[in-house]
C-alpha atoms as a PDB file:
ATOM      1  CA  UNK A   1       0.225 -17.421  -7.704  1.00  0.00           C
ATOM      2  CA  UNK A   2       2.317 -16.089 -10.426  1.00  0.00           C
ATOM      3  CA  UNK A   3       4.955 -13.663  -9.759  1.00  0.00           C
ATOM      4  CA  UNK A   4       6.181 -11.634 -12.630  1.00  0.00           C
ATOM      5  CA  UNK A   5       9.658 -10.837 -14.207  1.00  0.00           C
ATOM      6  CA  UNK A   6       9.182  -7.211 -13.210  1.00  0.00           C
ATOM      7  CA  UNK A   7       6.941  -8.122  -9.665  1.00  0.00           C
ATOM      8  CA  UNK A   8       9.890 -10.534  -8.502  1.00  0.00           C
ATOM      9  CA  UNK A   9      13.005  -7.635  -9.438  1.00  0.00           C
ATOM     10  CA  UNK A  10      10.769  -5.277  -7.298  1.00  0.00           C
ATOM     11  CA  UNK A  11      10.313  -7.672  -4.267  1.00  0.00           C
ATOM     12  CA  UNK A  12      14.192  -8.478  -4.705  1.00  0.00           C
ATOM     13  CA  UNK A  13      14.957  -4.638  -4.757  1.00  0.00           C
ATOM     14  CA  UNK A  14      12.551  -4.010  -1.868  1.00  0.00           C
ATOM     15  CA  UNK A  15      14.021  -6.764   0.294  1.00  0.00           C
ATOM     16  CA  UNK A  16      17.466  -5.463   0.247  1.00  0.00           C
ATOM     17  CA  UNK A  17      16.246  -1.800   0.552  1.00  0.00           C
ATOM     18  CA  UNK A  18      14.662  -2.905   3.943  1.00  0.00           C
ATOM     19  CA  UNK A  19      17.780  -4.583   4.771  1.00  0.00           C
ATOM     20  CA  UNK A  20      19.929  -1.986   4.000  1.00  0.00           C
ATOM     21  CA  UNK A  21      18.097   0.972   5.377  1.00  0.00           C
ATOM     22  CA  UNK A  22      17.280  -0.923   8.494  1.00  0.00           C
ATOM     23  CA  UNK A  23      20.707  -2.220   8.974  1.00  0.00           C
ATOM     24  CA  UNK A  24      21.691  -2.864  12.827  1.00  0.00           C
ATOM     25  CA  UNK A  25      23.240  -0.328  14.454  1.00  0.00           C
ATOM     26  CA  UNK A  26      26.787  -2.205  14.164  1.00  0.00           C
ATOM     27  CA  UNK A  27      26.551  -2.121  10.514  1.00  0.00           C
ATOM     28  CA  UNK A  28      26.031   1.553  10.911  1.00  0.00           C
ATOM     29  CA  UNK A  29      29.489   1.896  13.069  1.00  0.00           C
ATOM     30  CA  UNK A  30      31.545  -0.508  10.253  1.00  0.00           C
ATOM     31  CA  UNK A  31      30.358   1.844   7.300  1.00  0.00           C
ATOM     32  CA  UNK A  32      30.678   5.220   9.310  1.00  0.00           C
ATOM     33  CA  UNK A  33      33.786   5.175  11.489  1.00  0.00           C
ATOM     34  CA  UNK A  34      35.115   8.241  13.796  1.00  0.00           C
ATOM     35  CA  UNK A  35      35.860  10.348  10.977  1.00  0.00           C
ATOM     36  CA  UNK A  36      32.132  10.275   8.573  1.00  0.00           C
ATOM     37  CA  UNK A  37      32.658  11.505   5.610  1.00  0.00           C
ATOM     38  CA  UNK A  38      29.944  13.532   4.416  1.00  0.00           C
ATOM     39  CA  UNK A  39      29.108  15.425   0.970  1.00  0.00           C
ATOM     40  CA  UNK A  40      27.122  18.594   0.290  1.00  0.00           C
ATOM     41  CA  UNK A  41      23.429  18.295  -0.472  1.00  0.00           C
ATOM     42  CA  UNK A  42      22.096  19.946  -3.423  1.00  0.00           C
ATOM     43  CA  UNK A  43      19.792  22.957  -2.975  1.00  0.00           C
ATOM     44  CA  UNK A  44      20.541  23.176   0.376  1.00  0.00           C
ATOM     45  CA  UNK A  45      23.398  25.017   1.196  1.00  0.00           C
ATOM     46  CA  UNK A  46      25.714  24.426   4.367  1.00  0.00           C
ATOM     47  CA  UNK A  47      23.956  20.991   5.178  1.00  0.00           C
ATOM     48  CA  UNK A  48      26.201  17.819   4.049  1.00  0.00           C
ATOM     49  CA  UNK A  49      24.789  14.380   4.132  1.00  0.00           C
ATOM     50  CA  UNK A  50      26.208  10.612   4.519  1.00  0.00           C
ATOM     51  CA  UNK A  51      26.629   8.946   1.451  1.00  0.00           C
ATOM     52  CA  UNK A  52      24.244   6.299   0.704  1.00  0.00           C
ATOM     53  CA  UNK A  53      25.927   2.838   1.807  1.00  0.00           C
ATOM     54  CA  UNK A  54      25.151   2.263  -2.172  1.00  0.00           C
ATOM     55  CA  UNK A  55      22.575   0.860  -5.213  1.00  0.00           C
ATOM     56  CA  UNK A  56      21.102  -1.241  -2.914  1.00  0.00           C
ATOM     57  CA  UNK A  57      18.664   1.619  -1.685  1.00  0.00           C
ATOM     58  CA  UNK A  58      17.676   2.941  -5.352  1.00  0.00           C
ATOM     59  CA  UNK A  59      14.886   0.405  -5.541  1.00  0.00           C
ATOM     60  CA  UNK A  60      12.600   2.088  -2.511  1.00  0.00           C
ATOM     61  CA  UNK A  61      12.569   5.281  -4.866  1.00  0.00           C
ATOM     62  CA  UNK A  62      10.002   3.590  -7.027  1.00  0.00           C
ATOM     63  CA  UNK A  63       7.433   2.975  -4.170  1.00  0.00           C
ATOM     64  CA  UNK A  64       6.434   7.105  -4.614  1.00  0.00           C
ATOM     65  CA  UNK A  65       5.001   7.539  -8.054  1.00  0.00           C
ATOM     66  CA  UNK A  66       4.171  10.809  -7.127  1.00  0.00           C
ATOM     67  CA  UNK A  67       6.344  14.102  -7.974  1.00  0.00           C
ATOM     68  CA  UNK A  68       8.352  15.419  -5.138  1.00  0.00           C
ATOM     69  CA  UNK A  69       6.630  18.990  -3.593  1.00  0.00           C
ATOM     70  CA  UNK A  70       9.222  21.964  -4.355  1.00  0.00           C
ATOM     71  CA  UNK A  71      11.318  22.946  -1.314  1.00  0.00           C
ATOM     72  CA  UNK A  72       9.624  25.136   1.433  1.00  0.00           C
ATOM     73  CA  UNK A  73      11.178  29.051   0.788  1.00  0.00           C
ATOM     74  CA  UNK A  74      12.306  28.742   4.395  1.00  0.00           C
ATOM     75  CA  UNK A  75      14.271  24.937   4.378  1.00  0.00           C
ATOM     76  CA  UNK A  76      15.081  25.561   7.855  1.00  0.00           C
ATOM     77  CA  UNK A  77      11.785  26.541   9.371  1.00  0.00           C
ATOM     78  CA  UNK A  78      10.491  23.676   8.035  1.00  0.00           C
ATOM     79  CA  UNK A  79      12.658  21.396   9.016  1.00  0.00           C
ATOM     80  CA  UNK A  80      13.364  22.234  12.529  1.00  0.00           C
ATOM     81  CA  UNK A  81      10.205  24.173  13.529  1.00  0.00           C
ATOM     82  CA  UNK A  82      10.980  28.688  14.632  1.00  0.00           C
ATOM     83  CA  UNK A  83      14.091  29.765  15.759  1.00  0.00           C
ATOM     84  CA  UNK A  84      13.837  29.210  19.883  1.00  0.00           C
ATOM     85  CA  UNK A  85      14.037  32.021  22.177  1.00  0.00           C
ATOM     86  CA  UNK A  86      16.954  30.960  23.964  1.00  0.00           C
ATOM     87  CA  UNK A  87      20.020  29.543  21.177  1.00  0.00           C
ATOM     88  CA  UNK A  88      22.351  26.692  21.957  1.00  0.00           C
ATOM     89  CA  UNK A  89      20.611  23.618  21.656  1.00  0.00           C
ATOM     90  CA  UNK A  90      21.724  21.626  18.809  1.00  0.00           C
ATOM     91  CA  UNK A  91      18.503  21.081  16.275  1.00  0.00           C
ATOM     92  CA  UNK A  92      17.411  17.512  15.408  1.00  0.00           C
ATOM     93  CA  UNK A  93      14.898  16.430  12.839  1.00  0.00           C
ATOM     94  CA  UNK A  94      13.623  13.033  12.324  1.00  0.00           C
ATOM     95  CA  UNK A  95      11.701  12.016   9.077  1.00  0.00           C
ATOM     96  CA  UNK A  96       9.613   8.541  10.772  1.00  0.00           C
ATOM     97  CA  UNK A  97       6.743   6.433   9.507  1.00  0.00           C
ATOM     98  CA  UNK A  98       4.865   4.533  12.574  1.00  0.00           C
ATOM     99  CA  UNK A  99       5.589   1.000  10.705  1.00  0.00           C
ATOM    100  CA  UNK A 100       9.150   1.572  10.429  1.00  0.00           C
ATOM    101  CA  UNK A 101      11.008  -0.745  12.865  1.00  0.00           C
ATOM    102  CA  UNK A 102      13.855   0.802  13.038  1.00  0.00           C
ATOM    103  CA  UNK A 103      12.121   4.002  14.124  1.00  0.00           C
ATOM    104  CA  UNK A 104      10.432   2.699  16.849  1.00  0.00           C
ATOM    105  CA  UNK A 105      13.845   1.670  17.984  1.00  0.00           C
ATOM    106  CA  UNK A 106      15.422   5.472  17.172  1.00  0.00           C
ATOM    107  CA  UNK A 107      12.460   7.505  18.911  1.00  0.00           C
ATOM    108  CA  UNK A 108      13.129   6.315  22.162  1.00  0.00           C
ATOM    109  CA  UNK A 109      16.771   7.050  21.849  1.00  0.00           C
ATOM    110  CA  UNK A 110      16.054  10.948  21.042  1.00  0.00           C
ATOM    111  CA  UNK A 111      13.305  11.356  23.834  1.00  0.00           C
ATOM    112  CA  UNK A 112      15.288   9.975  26.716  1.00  0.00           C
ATOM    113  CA  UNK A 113      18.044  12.567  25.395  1.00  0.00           C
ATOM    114  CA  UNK A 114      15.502  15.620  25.103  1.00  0.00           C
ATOM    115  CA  UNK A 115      14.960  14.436  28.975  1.00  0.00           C
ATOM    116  CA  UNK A 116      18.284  14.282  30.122  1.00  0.00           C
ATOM    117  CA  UNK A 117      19.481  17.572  28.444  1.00  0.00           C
ATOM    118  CA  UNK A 118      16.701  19.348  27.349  1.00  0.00           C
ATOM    119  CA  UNK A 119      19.010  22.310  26.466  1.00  0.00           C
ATOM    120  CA  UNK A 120      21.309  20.298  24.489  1.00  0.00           C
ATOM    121  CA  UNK A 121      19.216  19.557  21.486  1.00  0.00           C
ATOM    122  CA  UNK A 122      15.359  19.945  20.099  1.00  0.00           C
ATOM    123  CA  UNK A 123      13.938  17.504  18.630  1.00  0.00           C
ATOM    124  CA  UNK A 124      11.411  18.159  15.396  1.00  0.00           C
ATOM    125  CA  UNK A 125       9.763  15.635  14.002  1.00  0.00           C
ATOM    126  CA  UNK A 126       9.173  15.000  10.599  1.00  0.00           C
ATOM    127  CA  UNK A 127       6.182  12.111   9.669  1.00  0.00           C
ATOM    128  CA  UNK A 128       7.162  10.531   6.102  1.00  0.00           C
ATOM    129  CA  UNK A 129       4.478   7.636   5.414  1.00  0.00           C
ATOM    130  CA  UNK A 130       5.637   5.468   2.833  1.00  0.00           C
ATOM    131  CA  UNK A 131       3.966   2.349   4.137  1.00  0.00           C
ATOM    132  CA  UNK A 132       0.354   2.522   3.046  1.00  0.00           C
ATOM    133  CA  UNK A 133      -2.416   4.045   4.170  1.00  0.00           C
ATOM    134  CA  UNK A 134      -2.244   3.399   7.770  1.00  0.00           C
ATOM    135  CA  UNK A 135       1.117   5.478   8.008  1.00  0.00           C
ATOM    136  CA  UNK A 136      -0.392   8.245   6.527  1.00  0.00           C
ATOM    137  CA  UNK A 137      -3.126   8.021   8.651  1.00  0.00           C
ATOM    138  CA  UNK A 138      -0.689   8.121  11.530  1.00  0.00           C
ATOM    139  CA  UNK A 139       1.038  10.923  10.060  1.00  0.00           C
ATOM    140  CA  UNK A 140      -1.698  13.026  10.160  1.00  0.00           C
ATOM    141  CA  UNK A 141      -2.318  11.990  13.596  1.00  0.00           C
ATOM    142  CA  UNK A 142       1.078  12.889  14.898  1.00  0.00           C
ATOM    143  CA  UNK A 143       0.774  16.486  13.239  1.00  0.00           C
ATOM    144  CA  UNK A 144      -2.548  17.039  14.886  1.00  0.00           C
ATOM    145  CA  UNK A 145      -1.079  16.056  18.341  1.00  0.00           C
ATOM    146  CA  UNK A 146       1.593  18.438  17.642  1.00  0.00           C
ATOM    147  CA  UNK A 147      -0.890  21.418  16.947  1.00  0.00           C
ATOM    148  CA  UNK A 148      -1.618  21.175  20.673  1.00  0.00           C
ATOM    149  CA  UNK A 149       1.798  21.064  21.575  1.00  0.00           C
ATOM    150  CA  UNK A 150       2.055  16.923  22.451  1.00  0.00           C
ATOM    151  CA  UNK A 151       4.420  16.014  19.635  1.00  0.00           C
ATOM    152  CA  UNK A 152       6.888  14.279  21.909  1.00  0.00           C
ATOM    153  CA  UNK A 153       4.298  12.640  24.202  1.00  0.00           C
ATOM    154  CA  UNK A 154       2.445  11.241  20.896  1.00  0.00           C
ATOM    155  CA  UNK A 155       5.650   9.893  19.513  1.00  0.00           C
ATOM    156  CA  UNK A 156       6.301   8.525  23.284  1.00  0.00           C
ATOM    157  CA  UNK A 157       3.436   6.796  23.220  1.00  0.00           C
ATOM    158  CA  UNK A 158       3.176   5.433  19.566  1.00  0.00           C
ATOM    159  CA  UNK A 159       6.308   4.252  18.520  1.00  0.00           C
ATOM    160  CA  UNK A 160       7.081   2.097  22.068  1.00  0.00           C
ATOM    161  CA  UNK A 161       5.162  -0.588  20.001  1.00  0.00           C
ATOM    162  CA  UNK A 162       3.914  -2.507  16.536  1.00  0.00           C
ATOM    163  CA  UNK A 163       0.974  -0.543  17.110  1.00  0.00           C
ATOM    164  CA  UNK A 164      -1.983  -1.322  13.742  1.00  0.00           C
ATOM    165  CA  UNK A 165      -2.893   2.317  13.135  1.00  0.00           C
ATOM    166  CA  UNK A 166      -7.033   2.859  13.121  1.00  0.00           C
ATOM    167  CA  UNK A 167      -9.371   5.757  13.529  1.00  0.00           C
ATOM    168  CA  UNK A 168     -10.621   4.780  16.879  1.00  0.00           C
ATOM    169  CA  UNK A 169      -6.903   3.988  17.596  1.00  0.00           C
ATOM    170  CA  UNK A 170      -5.772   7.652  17.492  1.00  0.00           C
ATOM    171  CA  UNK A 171      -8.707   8.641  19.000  1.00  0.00           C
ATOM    172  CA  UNK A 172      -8.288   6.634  22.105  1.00  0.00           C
ATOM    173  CA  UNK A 173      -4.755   7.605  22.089  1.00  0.00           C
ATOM    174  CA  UNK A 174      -5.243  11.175  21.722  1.00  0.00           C
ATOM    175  CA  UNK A 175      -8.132  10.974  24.627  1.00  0.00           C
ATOM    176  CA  UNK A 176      -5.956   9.437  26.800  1.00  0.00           C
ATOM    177  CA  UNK A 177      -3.498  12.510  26.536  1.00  0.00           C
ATOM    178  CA  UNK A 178      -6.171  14.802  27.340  1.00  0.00           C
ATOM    179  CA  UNK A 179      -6.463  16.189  24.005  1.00  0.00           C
ATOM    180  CA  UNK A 180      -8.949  18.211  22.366  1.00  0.00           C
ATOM    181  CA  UNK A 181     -10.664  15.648  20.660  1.00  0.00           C
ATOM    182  CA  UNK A 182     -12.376  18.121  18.499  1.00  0.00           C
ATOM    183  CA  UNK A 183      -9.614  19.993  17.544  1.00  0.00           C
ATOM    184  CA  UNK A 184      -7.747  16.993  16.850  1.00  0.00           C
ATOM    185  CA  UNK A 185     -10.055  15.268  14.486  1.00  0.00           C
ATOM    186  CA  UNK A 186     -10.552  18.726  12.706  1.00  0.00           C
ATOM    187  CA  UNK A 187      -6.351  18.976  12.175  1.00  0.00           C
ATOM    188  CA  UNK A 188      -6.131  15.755  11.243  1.00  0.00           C
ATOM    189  CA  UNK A 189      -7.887  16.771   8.137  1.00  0.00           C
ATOM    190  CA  UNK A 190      -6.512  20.492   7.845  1.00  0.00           C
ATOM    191  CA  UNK A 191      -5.119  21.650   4.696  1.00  0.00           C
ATOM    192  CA  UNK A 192      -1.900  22.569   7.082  1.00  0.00           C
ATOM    193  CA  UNK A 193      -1.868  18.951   7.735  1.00  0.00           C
ATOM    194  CA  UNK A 194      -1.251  18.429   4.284  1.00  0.00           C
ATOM    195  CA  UNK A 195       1.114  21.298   3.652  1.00  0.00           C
ATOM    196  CA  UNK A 196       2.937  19.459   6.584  1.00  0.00           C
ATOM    197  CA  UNK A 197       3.369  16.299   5.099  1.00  0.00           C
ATOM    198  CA  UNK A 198       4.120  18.001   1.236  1.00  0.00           C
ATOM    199  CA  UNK A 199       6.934  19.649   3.122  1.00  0.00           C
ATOM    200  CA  UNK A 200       8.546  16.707   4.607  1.00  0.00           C
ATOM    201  CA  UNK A 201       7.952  14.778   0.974  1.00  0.00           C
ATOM    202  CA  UNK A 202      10.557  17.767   0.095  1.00  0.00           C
ATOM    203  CA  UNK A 203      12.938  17.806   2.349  1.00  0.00           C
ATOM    204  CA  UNK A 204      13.303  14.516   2.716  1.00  0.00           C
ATOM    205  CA  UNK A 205      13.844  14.028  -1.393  1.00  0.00           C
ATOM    206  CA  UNK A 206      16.096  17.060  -1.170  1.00  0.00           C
ATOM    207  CA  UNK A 207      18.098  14.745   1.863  1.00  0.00           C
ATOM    208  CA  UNK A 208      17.833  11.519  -0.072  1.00  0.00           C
ATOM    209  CA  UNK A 209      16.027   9.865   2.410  1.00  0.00           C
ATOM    210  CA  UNK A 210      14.306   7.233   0.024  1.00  0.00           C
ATOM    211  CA  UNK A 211      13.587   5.384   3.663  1.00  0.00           C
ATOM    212  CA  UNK A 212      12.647   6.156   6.927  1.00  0.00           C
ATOM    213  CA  UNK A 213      14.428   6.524   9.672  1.00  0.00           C
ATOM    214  CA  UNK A 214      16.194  10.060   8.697  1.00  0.00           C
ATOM    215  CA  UNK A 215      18.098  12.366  10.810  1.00  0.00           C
ATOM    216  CA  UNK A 216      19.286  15.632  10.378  1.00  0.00           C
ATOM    217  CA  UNK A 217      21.725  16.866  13.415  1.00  0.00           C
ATOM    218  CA  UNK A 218      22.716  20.047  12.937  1.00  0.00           C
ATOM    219  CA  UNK A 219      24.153  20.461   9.316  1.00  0.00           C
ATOM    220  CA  UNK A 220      24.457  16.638   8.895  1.00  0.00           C
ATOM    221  CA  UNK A 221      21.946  14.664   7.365  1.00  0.00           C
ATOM    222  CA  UNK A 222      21.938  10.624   7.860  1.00  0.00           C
ATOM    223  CA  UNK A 223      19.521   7.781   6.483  1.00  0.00           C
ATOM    224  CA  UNK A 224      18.922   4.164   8.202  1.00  0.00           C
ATOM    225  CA  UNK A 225      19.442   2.444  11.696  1.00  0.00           C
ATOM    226  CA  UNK A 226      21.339   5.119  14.594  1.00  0.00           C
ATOM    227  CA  UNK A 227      22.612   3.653  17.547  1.00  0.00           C
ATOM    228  CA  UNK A 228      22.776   5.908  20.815  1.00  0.00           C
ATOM    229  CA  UNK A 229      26.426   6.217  20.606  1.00  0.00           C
ATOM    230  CA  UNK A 230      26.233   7.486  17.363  1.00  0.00           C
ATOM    231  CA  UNK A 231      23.418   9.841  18.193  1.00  0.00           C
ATOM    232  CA  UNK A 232      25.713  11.067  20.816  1.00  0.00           C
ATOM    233  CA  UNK A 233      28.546  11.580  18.360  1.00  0.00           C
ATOM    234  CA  UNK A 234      26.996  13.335  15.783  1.00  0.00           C
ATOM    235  CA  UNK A 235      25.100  15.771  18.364  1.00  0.00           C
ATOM    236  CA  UNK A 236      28.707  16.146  19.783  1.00  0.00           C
ATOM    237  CA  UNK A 237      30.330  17.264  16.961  1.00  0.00           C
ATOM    238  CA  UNK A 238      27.625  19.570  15.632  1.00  0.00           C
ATOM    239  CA  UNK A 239      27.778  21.201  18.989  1.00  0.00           C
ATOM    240  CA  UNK A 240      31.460  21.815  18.471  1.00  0.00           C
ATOM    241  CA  UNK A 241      31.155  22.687  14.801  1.00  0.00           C
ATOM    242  CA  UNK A 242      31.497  26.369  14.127  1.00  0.00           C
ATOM    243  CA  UNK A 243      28.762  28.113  12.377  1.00  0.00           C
ATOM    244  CA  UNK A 244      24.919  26.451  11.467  1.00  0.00           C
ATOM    245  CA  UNK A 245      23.190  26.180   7.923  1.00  0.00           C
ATOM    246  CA  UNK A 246      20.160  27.007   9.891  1.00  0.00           C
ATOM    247  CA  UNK A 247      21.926  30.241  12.252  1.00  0.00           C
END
């Protein structure tokens, strides 16, 4: 097999994008300490954002030829779902593609802390597929689960795993919640669906999240590999932070 010039700089680029996005957590805790800097992200005002680690990640930009959707006229609706009835909890969204390994390692760490303080934060989640076909088809999936209000048992019970997304596969998945199977198919395909996933396309260019996983806690918007002591850092200090970009 021949491997071009230009295929072999793209595989290079796309190596040390995975690596760098998917760093280990420990990585994470040398290149943020205690005090994370941060830096304002354009367009959206009063969120800040962690500085890219650096070039390495500009490769992965190149894997959407597509245009990014313009931003949603309400950013913070559709990032973090309506405003809930009773304030307080600190608002996390996470941009995740089912064949991200590092997601399947984050998810877990924000569901057992929605159980343990279910207060303290709320959890949105945001699918980004940028892995082929079957992530969008997981995407889709995930959005139609959460249209009968099961987005946190789906992601429970897709991301434990390497799960091979299929058809069938959501099916079973979404029979085995109980859903409306129905309903589920028929969302799956909804042009809401859609305006779902064009939304996150745009939010999660506005972020710079050229990768999945991506959080946004609170004001603060980070890309790549989260520990839980990190996750409990940055909720911490975004509860203790005065104001909200989203209040």
């Amino acid at each position: 097999m021949t491997v071009t010039r230009r295929g072999l700089v793209w595989l290079i680029g796309a190596a040390g994008v995975t690596m760098a996005v998917s760093a280990a957590p420990g990585l994470w805790r040398r290149a943020f300490p205690p005090e994370t800097e941060t830096e304002p992200v354009p367009g959206l005002p009063g969120f800040r954002r962690v500085p890219r680690p650096g070039p390495a990640l500009s490769p992965l930009i190149g894997l959407t030829a597509e245009p990014s959707p313009p931003l949603p006229e309400d950013p913070c609706a559709a990032l973090f779902g309506p405003a809930p009835d009773r304030p307080g909890a600190v608002p996390v969204a996470c941009f995740t593609d089912i064949r991200c390994p590092w997601c399947r390692r984050l998810t877990p760490l924000l569901i057992a802390r929605a159980a343990r303080r279910p207060a303290a934060i709320r959890i949105a989640w945001q699918p980004l597929p940028l892995l082929g076909d079957g992530s969008v088809l997981a995407a889709r999936a995930a959005l139609a689960a959460e249209a009968q209000g099961a987005a946190l048992d789906w992601q429970d019970r897709t991301m434990g795993g390497a799960l091979v997304p299929t058809p069938r596969g959501m099916r079973e998945i979404a029979a085995g919640m109980g859903l409306d199977i129905a309903a589920f198919e028929r969302d799956m395909a909804h042009p809401r669906t859609e305006a779902r996933l064009a939304e996150a396309r745009a939010l999660a260019a506005a972020f710079g999240f050229v990768g999945t996983p991506g959080l946004v806690v609170g004001r603060v918007a980070i890309l790549g590999g989260v520990d839980g002591p990190m996750l409990d850092r940055l909720i911490a200090d975004e509860r203790a932070a005065p104001g909200s970009a989203c209040g």
